[in-house]
PDB file of N, CA and C in Angstrom:
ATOM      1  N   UNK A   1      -7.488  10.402 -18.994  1.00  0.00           N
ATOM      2  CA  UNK A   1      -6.486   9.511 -18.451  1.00  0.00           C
ATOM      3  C   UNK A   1      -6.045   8.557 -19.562  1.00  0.00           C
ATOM      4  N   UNK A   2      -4.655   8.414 -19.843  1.00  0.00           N
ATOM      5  CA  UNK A   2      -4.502   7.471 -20.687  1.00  0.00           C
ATOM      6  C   UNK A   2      -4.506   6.208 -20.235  1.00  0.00           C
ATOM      7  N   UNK A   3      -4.584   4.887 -21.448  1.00  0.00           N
ATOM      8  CA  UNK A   3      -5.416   3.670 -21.121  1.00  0.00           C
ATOM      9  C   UNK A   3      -3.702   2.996 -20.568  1.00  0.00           C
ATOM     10  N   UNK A   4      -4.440   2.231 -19.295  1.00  0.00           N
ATOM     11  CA  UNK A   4      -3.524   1.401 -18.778  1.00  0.00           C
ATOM     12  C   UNK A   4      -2.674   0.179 -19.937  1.00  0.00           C
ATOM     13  N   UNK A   5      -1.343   0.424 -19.785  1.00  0.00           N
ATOM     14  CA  UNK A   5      -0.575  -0.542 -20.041  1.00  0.00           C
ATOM     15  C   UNK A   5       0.416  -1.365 -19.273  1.00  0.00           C
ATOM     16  N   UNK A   6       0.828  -2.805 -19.246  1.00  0.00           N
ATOM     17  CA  UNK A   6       1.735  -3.210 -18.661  1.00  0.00           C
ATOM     18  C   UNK A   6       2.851  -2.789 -18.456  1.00  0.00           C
ATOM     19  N   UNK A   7       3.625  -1.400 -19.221  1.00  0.00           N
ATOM     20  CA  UNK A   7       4.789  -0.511 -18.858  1.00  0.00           C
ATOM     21  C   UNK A   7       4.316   0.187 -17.792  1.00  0.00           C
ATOM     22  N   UNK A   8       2.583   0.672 -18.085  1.00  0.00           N
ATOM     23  CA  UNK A   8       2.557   1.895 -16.947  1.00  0.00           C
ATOM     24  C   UNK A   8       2.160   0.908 -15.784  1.00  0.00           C
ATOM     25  N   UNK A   9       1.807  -0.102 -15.472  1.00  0.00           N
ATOM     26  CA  UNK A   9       1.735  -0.899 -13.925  1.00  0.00           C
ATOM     27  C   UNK A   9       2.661  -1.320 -13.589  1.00  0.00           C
ATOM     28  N   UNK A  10       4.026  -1.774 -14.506  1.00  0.00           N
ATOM     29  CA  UNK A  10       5.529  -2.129 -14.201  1.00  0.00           C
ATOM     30  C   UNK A  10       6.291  -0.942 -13.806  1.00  0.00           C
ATOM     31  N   UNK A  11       6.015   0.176 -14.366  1.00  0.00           N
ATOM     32  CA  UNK A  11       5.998   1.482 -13.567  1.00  0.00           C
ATOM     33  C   UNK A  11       6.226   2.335 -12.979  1.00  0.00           C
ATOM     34  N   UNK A  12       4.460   1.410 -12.140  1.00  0.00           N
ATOM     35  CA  UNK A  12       4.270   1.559 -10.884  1.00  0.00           C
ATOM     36  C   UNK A  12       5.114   0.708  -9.970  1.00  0.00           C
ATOM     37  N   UNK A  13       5.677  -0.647 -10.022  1.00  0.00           N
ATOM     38  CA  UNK A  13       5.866  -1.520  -9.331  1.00  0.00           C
ATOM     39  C   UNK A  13       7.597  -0.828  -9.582  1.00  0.00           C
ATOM     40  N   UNK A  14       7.856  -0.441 -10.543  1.00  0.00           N
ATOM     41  CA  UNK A  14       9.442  -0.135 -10.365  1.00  0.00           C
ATOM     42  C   UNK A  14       9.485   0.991  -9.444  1.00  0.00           C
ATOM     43  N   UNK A  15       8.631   2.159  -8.917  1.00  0.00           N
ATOM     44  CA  UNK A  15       8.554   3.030  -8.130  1.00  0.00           C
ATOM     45  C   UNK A  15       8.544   2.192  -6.301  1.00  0.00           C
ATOM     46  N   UNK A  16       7.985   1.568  -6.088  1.00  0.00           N
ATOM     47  CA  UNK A  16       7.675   0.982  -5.178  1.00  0.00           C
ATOM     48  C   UNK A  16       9.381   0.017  -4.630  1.00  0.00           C
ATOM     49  N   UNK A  17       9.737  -0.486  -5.702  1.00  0.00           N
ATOM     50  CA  UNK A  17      11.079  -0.793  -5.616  1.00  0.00           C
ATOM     51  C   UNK A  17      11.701  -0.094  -5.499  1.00  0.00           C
ATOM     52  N   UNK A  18      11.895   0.825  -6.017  1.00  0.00           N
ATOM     53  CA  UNK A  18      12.852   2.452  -5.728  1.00  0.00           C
ATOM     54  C   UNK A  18      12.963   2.723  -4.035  1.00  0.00           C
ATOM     55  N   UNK A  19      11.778   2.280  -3.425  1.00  0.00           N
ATOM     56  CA  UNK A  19      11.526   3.078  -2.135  1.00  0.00           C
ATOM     57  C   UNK A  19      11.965   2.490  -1.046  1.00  0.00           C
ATOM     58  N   UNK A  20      11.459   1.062  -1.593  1.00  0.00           N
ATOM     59  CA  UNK A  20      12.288   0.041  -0.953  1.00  0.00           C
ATOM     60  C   UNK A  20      13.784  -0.183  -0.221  1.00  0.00           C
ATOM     61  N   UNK A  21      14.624  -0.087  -1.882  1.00  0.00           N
ATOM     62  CA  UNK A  21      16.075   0.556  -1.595  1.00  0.00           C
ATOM     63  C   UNK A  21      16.506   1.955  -0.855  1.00  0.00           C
ATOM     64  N   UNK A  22      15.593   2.490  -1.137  1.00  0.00           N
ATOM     65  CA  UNK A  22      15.720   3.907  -0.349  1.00  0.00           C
ATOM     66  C   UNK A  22      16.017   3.478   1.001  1.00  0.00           C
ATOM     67  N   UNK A  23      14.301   2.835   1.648  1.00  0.00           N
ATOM     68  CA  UNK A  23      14.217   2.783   2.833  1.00  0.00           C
ATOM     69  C   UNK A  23      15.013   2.145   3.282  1.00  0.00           C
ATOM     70  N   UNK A  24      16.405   0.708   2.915  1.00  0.00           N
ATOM     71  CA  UNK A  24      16.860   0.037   3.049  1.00  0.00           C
ATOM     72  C   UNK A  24      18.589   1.113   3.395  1.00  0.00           C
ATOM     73  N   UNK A  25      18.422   2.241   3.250  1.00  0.00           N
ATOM     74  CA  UNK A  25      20.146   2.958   3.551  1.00  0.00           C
ATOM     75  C   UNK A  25      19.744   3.973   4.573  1.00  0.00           C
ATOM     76  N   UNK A  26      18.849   3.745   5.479  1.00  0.00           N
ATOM     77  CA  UNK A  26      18.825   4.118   6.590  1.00  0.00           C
ATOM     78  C   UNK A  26      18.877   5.421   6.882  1.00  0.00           C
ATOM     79  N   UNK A  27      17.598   5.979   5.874  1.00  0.00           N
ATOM     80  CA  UNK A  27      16.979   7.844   5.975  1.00  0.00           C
ATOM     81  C   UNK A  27      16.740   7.591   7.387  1.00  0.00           C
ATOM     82  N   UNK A  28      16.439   9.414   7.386  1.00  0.00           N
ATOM     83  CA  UNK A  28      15.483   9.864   8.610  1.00  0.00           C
ATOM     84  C   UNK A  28      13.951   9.360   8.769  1.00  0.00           C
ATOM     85  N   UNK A  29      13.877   8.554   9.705  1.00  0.00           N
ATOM     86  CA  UNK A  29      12.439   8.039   9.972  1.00  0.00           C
ATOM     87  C   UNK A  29      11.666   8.907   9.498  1.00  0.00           C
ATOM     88  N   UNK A  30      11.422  10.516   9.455  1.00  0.00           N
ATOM     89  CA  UNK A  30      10.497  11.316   9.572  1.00  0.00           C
ATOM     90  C   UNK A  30       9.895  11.320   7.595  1.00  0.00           C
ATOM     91  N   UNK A  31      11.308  11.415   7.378  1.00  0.00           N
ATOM     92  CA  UNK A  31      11.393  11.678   5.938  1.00  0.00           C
ATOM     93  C   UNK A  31      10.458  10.160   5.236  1.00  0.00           C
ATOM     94  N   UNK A  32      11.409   8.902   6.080  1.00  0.00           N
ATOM     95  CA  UNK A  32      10.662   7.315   5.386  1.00  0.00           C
ATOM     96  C   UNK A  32       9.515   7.150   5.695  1.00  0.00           C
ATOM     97  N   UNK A  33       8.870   7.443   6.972  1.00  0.00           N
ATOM     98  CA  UNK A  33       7.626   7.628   7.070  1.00  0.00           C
ATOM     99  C   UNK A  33       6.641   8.685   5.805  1.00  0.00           C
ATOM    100  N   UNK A  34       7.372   9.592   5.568  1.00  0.00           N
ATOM    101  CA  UNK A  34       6.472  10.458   4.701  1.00  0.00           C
ATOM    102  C   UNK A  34       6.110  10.056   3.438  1.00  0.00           C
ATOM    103  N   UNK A  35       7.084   9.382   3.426  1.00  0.00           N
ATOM    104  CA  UNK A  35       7.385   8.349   1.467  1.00  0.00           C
ATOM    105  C   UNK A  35       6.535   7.211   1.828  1.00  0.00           C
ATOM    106  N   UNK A  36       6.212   6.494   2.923  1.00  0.00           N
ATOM    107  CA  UNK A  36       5.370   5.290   3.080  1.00  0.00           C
ATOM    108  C   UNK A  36       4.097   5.643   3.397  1.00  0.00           C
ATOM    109  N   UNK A  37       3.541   6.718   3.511  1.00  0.00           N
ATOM    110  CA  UNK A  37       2.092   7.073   4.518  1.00  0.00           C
ATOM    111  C   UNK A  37       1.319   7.000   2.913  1.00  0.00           C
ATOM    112  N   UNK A  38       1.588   7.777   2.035  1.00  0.00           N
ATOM    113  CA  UNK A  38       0.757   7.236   1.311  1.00  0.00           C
ATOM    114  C   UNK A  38       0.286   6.169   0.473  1.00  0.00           C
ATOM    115  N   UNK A  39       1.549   5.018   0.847  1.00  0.00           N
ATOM    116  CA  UNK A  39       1.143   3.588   0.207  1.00  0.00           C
ATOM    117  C   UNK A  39       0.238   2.698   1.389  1.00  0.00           C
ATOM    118  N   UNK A  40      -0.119   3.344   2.746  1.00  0.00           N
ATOM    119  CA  UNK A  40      -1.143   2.838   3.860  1.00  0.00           C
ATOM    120  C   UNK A  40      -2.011   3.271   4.090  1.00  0.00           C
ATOM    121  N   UNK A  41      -1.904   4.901   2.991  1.00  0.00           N
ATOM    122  CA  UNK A  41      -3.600   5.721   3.512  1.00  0.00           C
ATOM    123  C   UNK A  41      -4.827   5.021   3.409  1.00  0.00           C
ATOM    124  N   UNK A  42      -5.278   5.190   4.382  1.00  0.00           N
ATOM    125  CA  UNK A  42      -6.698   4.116   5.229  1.00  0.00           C
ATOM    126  C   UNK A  42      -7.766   3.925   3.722  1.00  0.00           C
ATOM    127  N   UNK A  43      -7.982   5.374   2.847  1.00  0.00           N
ATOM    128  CA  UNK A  43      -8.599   4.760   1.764  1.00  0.00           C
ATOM    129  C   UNK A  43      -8.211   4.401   0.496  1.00  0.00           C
ATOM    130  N   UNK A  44      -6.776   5.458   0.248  1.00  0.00           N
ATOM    131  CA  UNK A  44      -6.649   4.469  -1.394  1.00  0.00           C
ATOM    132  C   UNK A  44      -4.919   4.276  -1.111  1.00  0.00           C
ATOM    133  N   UNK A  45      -4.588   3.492   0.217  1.00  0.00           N
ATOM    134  CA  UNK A  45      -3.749   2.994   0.301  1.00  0.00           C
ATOM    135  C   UNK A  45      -3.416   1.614  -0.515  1.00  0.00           C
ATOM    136  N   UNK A  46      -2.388   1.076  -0.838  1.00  0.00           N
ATOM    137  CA  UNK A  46      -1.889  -0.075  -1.281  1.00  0.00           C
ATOM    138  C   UNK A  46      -2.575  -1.528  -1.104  1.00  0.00           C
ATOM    139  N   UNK A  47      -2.468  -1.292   0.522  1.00  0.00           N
ATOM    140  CA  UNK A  47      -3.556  -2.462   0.208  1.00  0.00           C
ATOM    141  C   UNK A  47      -5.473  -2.459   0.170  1.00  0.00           C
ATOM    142  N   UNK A  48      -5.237  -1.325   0.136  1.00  0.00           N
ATOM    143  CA  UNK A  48      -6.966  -1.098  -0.431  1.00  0.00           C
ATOM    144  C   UNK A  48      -7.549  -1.217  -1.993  1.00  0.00           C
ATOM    145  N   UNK A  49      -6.311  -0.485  -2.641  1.00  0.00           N
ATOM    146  CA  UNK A  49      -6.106  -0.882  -4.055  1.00  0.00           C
ATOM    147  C   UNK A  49      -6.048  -2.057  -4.353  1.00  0.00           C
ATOM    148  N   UNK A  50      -5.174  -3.346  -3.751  1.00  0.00           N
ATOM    149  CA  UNK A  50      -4.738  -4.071  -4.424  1.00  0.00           C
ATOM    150  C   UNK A  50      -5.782  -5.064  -4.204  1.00  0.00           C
ATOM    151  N   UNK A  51      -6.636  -4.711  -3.205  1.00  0.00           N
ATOM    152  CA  UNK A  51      -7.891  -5.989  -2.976  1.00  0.00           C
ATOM    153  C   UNK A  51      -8.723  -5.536  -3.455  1.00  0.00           C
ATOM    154  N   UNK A  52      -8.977  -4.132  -4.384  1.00  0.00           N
ATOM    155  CA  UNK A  52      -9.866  -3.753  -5.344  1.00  0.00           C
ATOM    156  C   UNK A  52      -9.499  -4.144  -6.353  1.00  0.00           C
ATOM    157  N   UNK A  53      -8.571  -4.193  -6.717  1.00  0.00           N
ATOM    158  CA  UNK A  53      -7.893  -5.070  -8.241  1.00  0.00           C
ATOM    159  C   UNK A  53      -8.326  -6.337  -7.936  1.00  0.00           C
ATOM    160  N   UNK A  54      -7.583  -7.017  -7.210  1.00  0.00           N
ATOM    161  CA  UNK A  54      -7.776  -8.969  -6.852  1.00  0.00           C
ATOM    162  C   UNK A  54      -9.258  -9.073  -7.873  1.00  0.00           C
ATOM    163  N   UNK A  55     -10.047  -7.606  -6.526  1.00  0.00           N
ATOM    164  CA  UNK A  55     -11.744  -8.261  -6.577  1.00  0.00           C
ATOM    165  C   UNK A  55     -12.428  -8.174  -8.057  1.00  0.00           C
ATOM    166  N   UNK A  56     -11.789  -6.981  -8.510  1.00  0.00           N
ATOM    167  CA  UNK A  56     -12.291  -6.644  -9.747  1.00  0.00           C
ATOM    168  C   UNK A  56     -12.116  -7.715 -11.331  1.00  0.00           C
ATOM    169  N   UNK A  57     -10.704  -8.276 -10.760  1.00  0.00           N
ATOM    170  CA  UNK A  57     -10.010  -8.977 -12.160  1.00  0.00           C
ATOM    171  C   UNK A  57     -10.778 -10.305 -11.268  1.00  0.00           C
ATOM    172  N   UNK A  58     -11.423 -10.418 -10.155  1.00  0.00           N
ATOM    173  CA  UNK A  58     -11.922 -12.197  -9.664  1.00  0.00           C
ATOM    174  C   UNK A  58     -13.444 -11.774 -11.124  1.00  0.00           C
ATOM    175  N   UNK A  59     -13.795 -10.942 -10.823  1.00  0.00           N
ATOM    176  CA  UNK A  59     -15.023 -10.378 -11.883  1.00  0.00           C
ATOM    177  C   UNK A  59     -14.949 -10.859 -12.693  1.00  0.00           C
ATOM    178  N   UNK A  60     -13.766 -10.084 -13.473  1.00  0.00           N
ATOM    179  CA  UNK A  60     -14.047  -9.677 -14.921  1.00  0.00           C
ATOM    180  C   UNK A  60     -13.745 -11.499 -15.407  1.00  0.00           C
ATOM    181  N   UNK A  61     -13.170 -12.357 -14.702  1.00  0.00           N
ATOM    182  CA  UNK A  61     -12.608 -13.634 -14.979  1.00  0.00           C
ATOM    183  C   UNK A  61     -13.715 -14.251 -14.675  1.00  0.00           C
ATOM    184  N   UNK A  62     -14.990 -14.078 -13.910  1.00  0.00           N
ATOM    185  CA  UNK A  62     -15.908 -14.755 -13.925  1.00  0.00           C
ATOM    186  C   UNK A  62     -17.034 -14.427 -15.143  1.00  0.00           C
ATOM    187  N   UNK A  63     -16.761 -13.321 -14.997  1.00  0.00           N
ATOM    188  CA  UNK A  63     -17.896 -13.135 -16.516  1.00  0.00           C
ATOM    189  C   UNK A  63     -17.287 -13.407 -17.559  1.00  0.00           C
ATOM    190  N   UNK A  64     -16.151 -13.803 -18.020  1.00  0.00           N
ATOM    191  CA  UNK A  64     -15.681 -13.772 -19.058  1.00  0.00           C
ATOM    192  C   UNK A  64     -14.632 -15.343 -19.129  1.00  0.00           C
ATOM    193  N   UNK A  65     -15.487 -16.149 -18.627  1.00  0.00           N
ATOM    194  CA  UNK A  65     -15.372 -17.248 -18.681  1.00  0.00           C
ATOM    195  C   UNK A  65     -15.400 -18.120 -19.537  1.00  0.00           C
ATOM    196  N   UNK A  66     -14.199 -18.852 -20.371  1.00  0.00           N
ATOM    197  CA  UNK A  66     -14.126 -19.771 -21.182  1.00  0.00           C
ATOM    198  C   UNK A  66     -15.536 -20.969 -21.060  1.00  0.00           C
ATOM    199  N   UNK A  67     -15.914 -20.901 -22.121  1.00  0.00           N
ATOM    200  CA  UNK A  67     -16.986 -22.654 -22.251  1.00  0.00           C
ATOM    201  C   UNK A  67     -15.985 -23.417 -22.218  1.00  0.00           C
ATOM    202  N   UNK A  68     -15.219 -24.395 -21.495  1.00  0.00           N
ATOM    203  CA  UNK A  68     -14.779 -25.034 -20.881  1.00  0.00           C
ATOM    204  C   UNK A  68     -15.234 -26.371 -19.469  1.00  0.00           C
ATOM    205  N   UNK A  69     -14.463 -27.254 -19.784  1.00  0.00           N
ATOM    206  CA  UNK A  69     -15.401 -28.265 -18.896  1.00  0.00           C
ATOM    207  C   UNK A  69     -14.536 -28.104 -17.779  1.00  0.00           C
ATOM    208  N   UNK A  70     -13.580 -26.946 -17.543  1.00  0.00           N
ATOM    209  CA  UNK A  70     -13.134 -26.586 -16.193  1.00  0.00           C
ATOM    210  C   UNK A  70     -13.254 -25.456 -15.610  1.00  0.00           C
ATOM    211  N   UNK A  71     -14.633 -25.484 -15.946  1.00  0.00           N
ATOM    212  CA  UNK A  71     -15.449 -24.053 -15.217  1.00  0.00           C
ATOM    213  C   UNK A  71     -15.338 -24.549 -13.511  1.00  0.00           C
ATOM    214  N   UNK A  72     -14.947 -25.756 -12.670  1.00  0.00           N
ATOM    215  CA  UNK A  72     -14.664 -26.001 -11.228  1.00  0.00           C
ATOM    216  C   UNK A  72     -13.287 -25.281 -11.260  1.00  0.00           C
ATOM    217  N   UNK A  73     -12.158 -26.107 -12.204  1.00  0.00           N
ATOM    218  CA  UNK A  73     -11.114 -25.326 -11.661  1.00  0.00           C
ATOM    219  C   UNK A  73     -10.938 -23.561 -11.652  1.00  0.00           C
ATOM    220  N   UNK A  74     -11.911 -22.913 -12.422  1.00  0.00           N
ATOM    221  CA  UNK A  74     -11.824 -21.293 -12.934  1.00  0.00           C
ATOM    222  C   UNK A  74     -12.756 -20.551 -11.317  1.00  0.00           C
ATOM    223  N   UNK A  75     -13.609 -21.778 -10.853  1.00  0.00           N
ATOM    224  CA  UNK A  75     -14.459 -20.732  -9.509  1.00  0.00           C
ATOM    225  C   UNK A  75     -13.296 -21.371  -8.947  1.00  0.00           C
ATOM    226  N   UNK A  76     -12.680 -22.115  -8.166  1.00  0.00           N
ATOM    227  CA  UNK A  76     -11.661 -22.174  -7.419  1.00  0.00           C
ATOM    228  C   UNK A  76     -10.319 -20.938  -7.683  1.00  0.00           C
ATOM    229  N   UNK A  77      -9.958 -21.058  -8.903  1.00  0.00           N
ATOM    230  CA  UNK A  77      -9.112 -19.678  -8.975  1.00  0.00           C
ATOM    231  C   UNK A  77      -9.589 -18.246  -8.317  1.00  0.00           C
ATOM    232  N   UNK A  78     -11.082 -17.885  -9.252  1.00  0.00           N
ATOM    233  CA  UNK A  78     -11.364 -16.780  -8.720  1.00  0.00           C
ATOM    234  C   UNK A  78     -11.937 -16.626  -7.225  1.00  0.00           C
ATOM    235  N   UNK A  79     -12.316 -17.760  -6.693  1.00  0.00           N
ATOM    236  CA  UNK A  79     -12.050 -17.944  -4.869  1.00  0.00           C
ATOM    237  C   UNK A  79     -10.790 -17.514  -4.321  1.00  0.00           C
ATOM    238  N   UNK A  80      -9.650 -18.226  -4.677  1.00  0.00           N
ATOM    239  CA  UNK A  80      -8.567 -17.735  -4.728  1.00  0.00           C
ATOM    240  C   UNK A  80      -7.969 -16.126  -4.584  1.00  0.00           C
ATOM    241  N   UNK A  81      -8.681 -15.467  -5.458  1.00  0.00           N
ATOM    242  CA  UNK A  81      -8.105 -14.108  -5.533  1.00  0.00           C
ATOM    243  C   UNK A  81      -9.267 -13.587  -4.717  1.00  0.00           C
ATOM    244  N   UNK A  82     -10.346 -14.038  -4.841  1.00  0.00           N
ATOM    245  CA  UNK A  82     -11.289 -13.493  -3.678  1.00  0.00           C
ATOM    246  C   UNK A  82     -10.878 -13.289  -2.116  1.00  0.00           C
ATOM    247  N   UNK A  83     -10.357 -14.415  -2.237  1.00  0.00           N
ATOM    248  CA  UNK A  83      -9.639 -14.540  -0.631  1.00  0.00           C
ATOM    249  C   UNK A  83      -8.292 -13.230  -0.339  1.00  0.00           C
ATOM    250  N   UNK A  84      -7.422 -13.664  -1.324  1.00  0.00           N
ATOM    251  CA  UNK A  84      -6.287 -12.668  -1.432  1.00  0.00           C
ATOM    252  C   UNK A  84      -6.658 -11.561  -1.280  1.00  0.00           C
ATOM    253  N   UNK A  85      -7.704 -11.050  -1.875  1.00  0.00           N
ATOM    254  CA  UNK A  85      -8.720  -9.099  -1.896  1.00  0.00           C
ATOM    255  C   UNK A  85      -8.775  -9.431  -0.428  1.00  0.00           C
ATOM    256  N   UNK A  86      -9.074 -10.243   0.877  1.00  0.00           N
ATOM    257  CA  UNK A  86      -9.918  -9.971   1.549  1.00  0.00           C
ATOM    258  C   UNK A  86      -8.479  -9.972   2.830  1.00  0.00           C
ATOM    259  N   UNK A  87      -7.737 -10.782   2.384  1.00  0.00           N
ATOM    260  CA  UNK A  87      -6.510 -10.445   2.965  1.00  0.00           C
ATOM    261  C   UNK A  87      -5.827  -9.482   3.005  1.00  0.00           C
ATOM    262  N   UNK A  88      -5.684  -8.525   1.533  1.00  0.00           N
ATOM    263  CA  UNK A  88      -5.233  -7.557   2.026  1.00  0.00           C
ATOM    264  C   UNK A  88      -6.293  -6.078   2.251  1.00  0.00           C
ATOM    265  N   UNK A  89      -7.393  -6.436   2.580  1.00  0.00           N
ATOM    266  CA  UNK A  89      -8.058  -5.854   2.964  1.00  0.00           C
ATOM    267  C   UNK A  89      -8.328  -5.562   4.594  1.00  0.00           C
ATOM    268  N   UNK A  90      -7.488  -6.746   4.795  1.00  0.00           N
ATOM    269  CA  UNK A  90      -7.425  -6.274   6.128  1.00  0.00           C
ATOM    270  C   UNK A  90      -5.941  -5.767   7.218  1.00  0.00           C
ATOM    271  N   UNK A  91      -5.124  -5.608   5.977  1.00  0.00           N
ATOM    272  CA  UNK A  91      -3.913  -4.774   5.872  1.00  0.00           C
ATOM    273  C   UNK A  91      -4.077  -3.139   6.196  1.00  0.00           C
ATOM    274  N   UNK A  92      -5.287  -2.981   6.037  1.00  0.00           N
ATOM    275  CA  UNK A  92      -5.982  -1.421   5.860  1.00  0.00           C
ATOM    276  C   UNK A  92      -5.631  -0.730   6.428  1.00  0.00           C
ATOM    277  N   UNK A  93      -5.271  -1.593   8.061  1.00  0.00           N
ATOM    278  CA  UNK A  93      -5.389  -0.637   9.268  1.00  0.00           C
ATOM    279  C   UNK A  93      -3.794  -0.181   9.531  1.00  0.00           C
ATOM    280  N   UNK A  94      -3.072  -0.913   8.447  1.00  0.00           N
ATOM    281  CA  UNK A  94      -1.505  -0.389   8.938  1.00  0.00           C
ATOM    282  C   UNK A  94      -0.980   1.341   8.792  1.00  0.00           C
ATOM    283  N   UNK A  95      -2.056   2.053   8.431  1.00  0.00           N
ATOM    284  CA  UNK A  95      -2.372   3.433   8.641  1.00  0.00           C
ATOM    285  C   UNK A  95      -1.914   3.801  10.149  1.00  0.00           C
ATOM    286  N   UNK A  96      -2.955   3.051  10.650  1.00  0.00           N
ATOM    287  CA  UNK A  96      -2.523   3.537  12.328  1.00  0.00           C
ATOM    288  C   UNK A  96      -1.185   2.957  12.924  1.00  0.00           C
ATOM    289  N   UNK A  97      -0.399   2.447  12.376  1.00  0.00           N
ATOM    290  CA  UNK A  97       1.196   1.887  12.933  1.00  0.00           C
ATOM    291  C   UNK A  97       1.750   3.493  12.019  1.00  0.00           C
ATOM    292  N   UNK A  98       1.621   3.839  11.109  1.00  0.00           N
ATOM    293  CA  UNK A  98       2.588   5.167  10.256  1.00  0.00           C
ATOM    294  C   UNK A  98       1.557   6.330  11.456  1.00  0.00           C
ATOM    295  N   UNK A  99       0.620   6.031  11.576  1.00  0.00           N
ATOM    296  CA  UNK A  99       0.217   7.181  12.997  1.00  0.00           C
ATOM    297  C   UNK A  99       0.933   7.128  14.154  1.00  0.00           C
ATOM    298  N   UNK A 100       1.006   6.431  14.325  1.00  0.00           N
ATOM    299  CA  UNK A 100       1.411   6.248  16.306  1.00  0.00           C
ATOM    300  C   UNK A 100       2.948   6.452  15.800  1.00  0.00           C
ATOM    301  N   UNK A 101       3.654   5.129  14.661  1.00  0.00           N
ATOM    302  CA  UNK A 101       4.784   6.860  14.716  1.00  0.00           C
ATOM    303  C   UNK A 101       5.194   7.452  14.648  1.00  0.00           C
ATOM    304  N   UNK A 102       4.939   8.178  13.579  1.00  0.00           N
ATOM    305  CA  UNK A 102       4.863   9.722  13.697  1.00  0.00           C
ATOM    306  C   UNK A 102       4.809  10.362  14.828  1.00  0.00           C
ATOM    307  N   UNK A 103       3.588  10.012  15.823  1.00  0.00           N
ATOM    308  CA  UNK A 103       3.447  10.424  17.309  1.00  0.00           C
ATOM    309  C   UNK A 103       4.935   9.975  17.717  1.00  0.00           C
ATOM    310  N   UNK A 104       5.459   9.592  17.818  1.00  0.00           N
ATOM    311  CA  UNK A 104       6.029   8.278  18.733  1.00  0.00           C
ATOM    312  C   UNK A 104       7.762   9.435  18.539  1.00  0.00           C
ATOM    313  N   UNK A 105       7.818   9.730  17.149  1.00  0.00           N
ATOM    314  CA  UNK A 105       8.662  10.258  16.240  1.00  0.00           C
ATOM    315  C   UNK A 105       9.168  11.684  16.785  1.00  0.00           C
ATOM    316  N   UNK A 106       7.821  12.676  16.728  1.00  0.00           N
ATOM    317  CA  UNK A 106       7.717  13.890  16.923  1.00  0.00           C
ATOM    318  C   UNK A 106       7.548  13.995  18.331  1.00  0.00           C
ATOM    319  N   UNK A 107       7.699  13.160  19.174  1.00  0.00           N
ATOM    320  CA  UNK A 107       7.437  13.467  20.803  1.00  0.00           C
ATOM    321  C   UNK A 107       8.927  13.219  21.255  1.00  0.00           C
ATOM    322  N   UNK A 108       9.747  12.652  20.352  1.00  0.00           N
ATOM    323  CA  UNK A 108      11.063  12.552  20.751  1.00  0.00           C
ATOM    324  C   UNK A 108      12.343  13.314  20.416  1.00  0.00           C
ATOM    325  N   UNK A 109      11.633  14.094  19.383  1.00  0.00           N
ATOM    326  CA  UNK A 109      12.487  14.955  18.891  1.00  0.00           C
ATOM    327  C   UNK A 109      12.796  16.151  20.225  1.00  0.00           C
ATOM    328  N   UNK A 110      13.941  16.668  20.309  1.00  0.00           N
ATOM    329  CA  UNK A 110      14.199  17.768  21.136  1.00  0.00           C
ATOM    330  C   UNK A 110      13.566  18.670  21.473  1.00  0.00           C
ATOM    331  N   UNK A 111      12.775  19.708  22.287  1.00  0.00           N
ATOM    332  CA  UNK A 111      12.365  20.513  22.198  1.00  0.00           C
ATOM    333  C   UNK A 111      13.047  21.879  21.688  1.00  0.00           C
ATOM    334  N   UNK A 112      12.955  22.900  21.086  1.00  0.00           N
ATOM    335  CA  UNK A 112      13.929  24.244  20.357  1.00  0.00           C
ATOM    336  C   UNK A 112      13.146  25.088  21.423  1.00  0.00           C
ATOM    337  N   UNK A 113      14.586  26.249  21.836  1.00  0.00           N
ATOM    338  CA  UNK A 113      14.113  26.919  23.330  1.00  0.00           C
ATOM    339  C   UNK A 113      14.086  27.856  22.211  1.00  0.00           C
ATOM    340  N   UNK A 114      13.724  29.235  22.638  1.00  0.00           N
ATOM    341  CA  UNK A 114      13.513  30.720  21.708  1.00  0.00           C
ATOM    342  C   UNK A 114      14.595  31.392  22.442  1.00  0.00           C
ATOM    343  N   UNK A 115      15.536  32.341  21.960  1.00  0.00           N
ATOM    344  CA  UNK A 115      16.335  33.247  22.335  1.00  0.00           C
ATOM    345  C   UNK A 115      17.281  32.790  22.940  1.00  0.00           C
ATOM    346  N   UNK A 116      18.384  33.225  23.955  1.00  0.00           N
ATOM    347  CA  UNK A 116      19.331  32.488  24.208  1.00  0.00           C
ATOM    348  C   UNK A 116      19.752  31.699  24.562  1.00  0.00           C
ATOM    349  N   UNK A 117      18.703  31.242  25.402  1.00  0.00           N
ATOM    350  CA  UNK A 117      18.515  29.765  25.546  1.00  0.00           C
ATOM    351  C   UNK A 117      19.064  29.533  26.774  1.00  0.00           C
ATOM    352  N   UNK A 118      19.278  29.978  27.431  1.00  0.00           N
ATOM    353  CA  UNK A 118      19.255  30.315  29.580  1.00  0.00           C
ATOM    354  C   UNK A 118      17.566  30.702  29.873  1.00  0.00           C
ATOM    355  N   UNK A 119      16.428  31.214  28.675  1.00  0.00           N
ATOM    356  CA  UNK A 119      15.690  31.442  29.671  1.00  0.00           C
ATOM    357  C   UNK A 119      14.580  30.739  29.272  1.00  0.00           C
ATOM    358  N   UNK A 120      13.767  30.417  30.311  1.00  0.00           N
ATOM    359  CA  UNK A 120      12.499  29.251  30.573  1.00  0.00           C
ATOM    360  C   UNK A 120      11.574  29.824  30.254  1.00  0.00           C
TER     361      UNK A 120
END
């Protein structure tokens, strides 16, 4: 895997904008749903990622802590992003809103008869 750079996470974030506008000219639900299910999948959805990042960079900022006489204000920051991980950690479940509809989606679509379509 090549090593992360700020082009390749800007990116990412310019993809996410892309979808945005997409979703904003009024596709077929079936289709916008399909482009969004995997930024909510229950495990390495968006916001599962992004409160693994928060948690990881609250880390790496605590171990790698300036000698500084504002080591109070640096645990208040990384509290900060601690909290934020835990917030969108509980975003998780918006999996089951792209479930239900889908259900919701595919139960409304028409039924297709077979053959000429006079017979039951």
């Amino acid at each position: 895997m090549p090593d992360l750079t700020p082009d390749s996470v800007h990116a990412a974030t310019e993809t996410l904008s892309r979808l945005t506008e997409y979703l904003r000219q009024d596709p077929d639900p079936a289709e916008a749903l399909a482009l969004v299910e995997p930024l909510l999948d229950e495990y390495t959805g968006l916001p599962v990622q992004l409160a693994d990042a928060l948690r990881a960079l609250a880390r790496t900022v605590q171990t790698h802590r300036p000698d500084t006489p504002l080591d109070h204000k640096v645990d208040l920051l990384v509290q900060e992003l601690r909290s934020a991980a835990w917030e969108q950690t509980d975003q998780h479940t918006l999996h089951y809103v792209i479930d239900d509809l889908r259900a919701l989606y595919a139960s409304s679509e028409p039924t297709r008869t077979l053959g000429c379509g006079t017979c039951r």
